[in-house]
Protein backbone atom coordinates (compact mmCIF):
# COMPACT_ATOMS: atom_id res chain seq x y z
CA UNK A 1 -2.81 0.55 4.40
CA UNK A 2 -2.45 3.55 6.73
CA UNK A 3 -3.19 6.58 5.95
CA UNK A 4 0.40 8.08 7.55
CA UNK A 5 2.48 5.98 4.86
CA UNK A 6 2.66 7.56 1.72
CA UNK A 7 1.74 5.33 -1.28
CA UNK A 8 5.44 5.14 -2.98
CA UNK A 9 6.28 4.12 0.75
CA UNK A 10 3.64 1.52 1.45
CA UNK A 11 3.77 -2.16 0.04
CA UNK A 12 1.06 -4.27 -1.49
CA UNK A 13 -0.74 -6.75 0.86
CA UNK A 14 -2.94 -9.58 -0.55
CA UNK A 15 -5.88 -8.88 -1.74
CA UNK A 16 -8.93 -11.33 -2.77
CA UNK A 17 -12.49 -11.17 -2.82
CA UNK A 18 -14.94 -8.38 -3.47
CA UNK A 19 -14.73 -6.65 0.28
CA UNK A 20 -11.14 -4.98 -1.00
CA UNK A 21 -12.67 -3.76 -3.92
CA UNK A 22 -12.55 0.42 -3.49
CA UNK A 23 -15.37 2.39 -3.14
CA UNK A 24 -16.01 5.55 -5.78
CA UNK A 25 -15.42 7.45 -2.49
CA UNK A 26 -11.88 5.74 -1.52
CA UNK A 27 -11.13 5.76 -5.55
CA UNK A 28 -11.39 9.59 -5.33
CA UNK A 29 -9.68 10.25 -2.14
CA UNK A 30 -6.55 8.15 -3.35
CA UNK A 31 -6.41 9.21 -7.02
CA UNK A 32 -5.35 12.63 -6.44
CA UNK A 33 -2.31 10.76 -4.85
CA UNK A 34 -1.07 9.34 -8.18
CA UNK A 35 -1.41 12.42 -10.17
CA UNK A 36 -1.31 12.11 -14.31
CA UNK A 37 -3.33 8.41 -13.73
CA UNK A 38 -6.46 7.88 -15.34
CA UNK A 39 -9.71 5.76 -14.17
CA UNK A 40 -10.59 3.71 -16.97
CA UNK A 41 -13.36 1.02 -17.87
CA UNK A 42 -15.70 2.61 -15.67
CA UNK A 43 -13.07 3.24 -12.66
CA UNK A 44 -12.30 -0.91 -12.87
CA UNK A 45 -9.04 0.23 -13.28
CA UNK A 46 -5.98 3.32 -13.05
CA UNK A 47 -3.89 3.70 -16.48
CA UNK A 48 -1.22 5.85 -17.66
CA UNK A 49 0.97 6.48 -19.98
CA UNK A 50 4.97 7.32 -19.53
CA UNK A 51 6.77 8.55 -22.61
CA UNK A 52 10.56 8.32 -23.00
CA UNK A 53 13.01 9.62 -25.38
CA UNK A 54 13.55 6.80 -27.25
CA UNK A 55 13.26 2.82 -27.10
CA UNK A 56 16.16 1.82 -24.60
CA UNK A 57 14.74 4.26 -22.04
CA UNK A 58 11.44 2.94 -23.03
CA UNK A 59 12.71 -0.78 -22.14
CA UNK A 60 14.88 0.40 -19.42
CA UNK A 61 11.60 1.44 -17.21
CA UNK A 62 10.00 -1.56 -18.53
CA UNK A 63 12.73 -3.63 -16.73
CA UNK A 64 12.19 -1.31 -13.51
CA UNK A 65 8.73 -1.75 -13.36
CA UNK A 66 8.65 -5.15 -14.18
CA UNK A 67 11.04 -5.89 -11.60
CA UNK A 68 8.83 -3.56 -8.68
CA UNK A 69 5.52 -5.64 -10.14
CA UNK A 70 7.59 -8.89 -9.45
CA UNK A 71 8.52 -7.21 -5.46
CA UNK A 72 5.50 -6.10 -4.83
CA UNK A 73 3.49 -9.26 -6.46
CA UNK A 74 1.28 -6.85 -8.47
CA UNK A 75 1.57 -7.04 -12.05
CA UNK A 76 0.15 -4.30 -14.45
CA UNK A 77 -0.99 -4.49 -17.77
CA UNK A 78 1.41 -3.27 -20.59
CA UNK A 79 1.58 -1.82 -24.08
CA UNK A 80 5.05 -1.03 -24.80
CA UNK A 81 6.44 0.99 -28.12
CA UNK A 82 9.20 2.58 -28.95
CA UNK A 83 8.75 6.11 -27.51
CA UNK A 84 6.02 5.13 -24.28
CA UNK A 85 4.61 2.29 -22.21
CA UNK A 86 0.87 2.44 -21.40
CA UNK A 87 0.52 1.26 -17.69
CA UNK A 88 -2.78 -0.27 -16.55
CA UNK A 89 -3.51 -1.50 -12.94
CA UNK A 90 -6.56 -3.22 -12.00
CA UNK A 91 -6.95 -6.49 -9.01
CA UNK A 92 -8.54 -9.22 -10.70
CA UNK A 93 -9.33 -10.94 -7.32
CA UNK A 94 -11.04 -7.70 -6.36
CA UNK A 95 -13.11 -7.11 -9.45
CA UNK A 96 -11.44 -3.77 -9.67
CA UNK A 97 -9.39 -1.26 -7.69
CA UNK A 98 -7.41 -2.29 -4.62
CA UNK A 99 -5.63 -0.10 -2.68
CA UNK A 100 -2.67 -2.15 -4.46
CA UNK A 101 -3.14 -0.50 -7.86
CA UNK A 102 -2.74 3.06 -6.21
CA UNK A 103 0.58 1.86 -4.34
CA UNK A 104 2.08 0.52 -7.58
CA UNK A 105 1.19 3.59 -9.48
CA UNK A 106 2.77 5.39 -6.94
CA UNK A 107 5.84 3.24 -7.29
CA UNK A 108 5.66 3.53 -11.07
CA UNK A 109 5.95 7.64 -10.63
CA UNK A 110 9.02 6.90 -8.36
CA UNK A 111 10.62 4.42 -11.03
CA UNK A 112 9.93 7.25 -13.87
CA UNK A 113 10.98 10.61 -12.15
């Protein structure tokens, strides 16, 4: 990914095997870029949570998502309830962050504002 594109503007590329894992040092320069996301499980992976007014909104960005994660051929993990929808990103062929969990968090932001 370049640099010049801005995440909600780039697209995923695929990713497998542990050279496109991030470094802490890339981790930090690109979270700052997805602002409100979380490193979790030892920065193995980005999560956040969206809340919504009630459950069809909820559902509605759900949909969205799941239809970006189906574009983009990066699939987060979800907890969905009636008010919010926890959002967690992590490559599995990577053995943690990709540059592809930052551009779908980006995209998620995009989907939500």
């Amino acid at each position: 990914m370049s640099d010049l594109i801005p995440l909600a503007q780039a697209h995923c590329l695929p990713r497998k095997g542990a050279e496109h894992k991030l470094g802490q040092a890339r981790i930090h320069e690109l979270l700052p870029e997805v602002a409100g996301w979380e490193l979790a499980e030892s920065g193995h992976a980005l999560t956040r949570t969206f809340k919504f007014k009630d459950y069809y909104r909820t559902m509605s960005f759900v949909n969205a998502l799941a239809h970006m994660a189906n574009r983009e051929d990066h699939h987060p993990d979800l907890g969905v309830h009636y008010d919010r929808c926890v959002v967690r990103y992590s490559t599995h062929d990577v053995g943690g962050l990709s540059e592809n969990d930052f551009i779908c968090a980006a995209h998620a932001d995009a989907l939500a504002a």
